[in-house]
Protein backbone atom coordinates (compact mmCIF):
# COMPACT_ATOMS: atom_id res chain seq x y z
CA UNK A 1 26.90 -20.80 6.57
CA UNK A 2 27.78 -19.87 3.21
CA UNK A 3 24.63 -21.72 1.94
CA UNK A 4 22.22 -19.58 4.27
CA UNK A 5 23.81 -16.61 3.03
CA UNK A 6 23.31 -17.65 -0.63
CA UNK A 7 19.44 -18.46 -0.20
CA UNK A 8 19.40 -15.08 2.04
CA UNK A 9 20.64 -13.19 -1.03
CA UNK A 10 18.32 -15.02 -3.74
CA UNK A 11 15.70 -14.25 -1.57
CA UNK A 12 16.39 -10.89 -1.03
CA UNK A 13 16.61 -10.42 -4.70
CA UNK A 14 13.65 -12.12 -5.60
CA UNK A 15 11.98 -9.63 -2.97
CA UNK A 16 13.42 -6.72 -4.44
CA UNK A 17 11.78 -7.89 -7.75
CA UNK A 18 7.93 -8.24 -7.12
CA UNK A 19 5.21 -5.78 -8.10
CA UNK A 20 2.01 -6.21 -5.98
CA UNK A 21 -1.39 -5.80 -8.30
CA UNK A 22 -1.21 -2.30 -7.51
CA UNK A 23 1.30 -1.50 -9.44
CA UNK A 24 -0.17 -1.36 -12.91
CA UNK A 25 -2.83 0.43 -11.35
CA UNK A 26 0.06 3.22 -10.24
CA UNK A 27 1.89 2.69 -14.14
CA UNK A 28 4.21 0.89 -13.21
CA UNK A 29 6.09 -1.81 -15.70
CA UNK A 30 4.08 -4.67 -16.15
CA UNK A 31 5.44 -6.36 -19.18
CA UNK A 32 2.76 -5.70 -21.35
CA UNK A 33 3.85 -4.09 -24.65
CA UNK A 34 2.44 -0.36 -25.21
CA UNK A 35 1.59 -0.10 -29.17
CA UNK A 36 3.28 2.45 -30.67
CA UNK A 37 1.67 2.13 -34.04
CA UNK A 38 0.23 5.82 -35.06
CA UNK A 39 -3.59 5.39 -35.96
CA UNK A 40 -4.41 5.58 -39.44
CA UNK A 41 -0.44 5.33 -40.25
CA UNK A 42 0.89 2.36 -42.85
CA UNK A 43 2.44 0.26 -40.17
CA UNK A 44 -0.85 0.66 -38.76
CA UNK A 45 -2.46 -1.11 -41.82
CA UNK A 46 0.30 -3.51 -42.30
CA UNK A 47 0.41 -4.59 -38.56
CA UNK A 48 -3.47 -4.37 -37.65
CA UNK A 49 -4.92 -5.16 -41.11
CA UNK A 50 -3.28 -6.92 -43.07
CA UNK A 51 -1.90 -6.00 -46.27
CA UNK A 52 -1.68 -8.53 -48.56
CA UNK A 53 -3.72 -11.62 -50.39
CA UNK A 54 -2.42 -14.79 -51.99
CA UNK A 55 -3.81 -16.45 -55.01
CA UNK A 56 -3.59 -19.73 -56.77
CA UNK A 57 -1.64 -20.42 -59.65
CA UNK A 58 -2.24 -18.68 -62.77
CA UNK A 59 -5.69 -17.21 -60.74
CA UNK A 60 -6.58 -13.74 -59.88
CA UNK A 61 -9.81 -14.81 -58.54
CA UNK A 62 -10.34 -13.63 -54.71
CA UNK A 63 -10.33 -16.99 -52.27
CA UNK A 64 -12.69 -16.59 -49.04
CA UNK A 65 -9.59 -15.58 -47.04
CA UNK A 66 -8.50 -13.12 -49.46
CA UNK A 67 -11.46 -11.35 -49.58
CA UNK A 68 -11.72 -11.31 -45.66
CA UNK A 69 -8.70 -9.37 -45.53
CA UNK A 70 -9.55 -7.07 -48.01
CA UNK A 71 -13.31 -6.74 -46.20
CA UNK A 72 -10.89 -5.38 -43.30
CA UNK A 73 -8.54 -2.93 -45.50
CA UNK A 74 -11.55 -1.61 -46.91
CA UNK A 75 -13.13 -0.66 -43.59
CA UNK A 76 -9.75 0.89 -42.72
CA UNK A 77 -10.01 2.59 -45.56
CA UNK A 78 -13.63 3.85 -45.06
CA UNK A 79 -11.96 4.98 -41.80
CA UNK A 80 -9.09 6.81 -43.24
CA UNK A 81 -10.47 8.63 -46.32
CA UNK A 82 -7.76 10.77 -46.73
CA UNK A 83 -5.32 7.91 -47.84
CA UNK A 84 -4.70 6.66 -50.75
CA UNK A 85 -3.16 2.90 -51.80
CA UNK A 86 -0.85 1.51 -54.62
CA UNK A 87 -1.79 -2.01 -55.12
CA UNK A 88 1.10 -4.16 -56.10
CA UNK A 89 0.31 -7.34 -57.83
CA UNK A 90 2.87 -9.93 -58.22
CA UNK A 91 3.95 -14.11 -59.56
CA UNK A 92 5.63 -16.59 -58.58
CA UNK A 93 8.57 -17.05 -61.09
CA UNK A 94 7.09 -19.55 -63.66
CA UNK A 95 6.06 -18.17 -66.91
CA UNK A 96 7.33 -15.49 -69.13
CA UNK A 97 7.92 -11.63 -67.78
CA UNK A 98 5.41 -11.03 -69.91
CA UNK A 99 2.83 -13.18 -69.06
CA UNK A 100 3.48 -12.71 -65.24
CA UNK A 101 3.00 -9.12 -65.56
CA UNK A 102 0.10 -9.12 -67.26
CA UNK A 103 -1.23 -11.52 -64.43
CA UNK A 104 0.50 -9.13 -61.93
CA UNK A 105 -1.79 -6.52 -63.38
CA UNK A 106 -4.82 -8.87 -62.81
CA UNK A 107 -4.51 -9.58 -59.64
CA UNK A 108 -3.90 -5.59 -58.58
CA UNK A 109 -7.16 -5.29 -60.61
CA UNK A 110 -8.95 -7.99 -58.62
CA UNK A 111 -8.20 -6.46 -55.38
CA UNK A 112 -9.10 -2.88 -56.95
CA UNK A 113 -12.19 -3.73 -57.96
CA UNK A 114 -13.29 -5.65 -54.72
CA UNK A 115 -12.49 -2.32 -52.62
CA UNK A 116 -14.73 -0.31 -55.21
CA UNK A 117 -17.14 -2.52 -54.59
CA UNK A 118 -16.84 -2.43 -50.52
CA UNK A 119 -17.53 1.65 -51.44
CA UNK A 120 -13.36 2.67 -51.83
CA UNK A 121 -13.60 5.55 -54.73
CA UNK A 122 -11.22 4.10 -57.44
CA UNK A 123 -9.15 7.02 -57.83
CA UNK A 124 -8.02 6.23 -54.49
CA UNK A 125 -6.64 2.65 -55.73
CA UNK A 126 -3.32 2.57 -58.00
CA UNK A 127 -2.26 -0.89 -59.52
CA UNK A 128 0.99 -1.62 -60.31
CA UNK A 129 2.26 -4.88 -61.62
CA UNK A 130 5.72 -6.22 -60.63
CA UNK A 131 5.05 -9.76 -62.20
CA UNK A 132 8.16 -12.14 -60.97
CA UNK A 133 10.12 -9.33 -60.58
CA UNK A 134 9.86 -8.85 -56.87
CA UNK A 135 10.12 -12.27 -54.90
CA UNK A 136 8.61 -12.46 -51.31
CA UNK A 137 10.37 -15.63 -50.99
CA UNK A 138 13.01 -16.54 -53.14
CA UNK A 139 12.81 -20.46 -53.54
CA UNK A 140 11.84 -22.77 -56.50
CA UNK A 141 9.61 -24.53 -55.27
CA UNK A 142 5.28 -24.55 -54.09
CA UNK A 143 6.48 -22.94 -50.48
CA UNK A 144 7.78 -20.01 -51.84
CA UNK A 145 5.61 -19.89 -55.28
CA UNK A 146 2.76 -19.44 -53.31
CA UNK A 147 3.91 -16.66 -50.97
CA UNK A 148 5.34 -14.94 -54.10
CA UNK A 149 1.49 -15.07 -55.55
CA UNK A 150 0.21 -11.91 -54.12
CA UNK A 151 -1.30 -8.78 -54.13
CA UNK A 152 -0.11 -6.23 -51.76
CA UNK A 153 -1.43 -3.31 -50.74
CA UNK A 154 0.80 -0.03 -49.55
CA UNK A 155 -0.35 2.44 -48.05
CA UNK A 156 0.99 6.04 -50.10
């Protein structure tokens, strides 16, 4: 008896739980996440664009994925000319400050001048070089070297 009553009760609960097909159509709750990313905002960039490229070692020369990404920030871009963008360009930790600051600065550059050239007006662009200074990853070793590698781009 206590059985039936059990499977009675998970029934009934399992009942009181299902949505029919019309209720999405009525608003209800059906699991699917709402975005709540504002338009033209910089989680909007970060989430739906991407905001940063990777490079190889001791390169500042745009691979075919970086430049796809940046082909997408400078649509956004197009589509947002109001904003404006600091480009932070960074190394892994090998090397000198020096050195990795001055190759910080070429890879902000890099990604500059691509986004010029996809019609961005420059003055829009800022480049600022962090060199080893600010890890993605911290780790000595290729995993984390080539995350820390990058050129980011945040939105102002």
């Amino acid at each position: 008896m206590r059985m039936k009553f059990l499977a009675l009760a998970a029934v009934a609960l399992l009942a009181a739980c299902e949505s029919t097909p019309n209720d999405a159509a009525n608003g209800a709750n059906t699991g699917a996440q709402q975005s709540s990313v504002r338009p033209g905002s910089a989680e909007d960039f970060v989430v739906n664009v991407g905001d940063r490229v990777f490079f190889g070692l001791d390169r500042f020369d745009l691979s075919p994925e970086a430049r796809a990404t940046l082909d997408r920030q400078a649509k956004w871009l197009q589509t947002y000319g109001s904003v404006t963008v600091t480009v932070e360009g960074h190394a892994d930790e090998r090397g000198t400050r020096e050195y990795n600051l001055a190759l910080g600065e070429r890879r902000a550059n890099s990604v500059k001048n691509y986004l010029a050239a996809k019609g961005i007006t420059p003055n829009r662009v800022n480049v600022v070089s962090y060199g080893k200074e600010r890890p993605a990853v911290v780790g000595s070793n290729e995993a984390a070297w080539s995350q820390n590698r990058r050129g980011v781009t945040v939105v102002n």
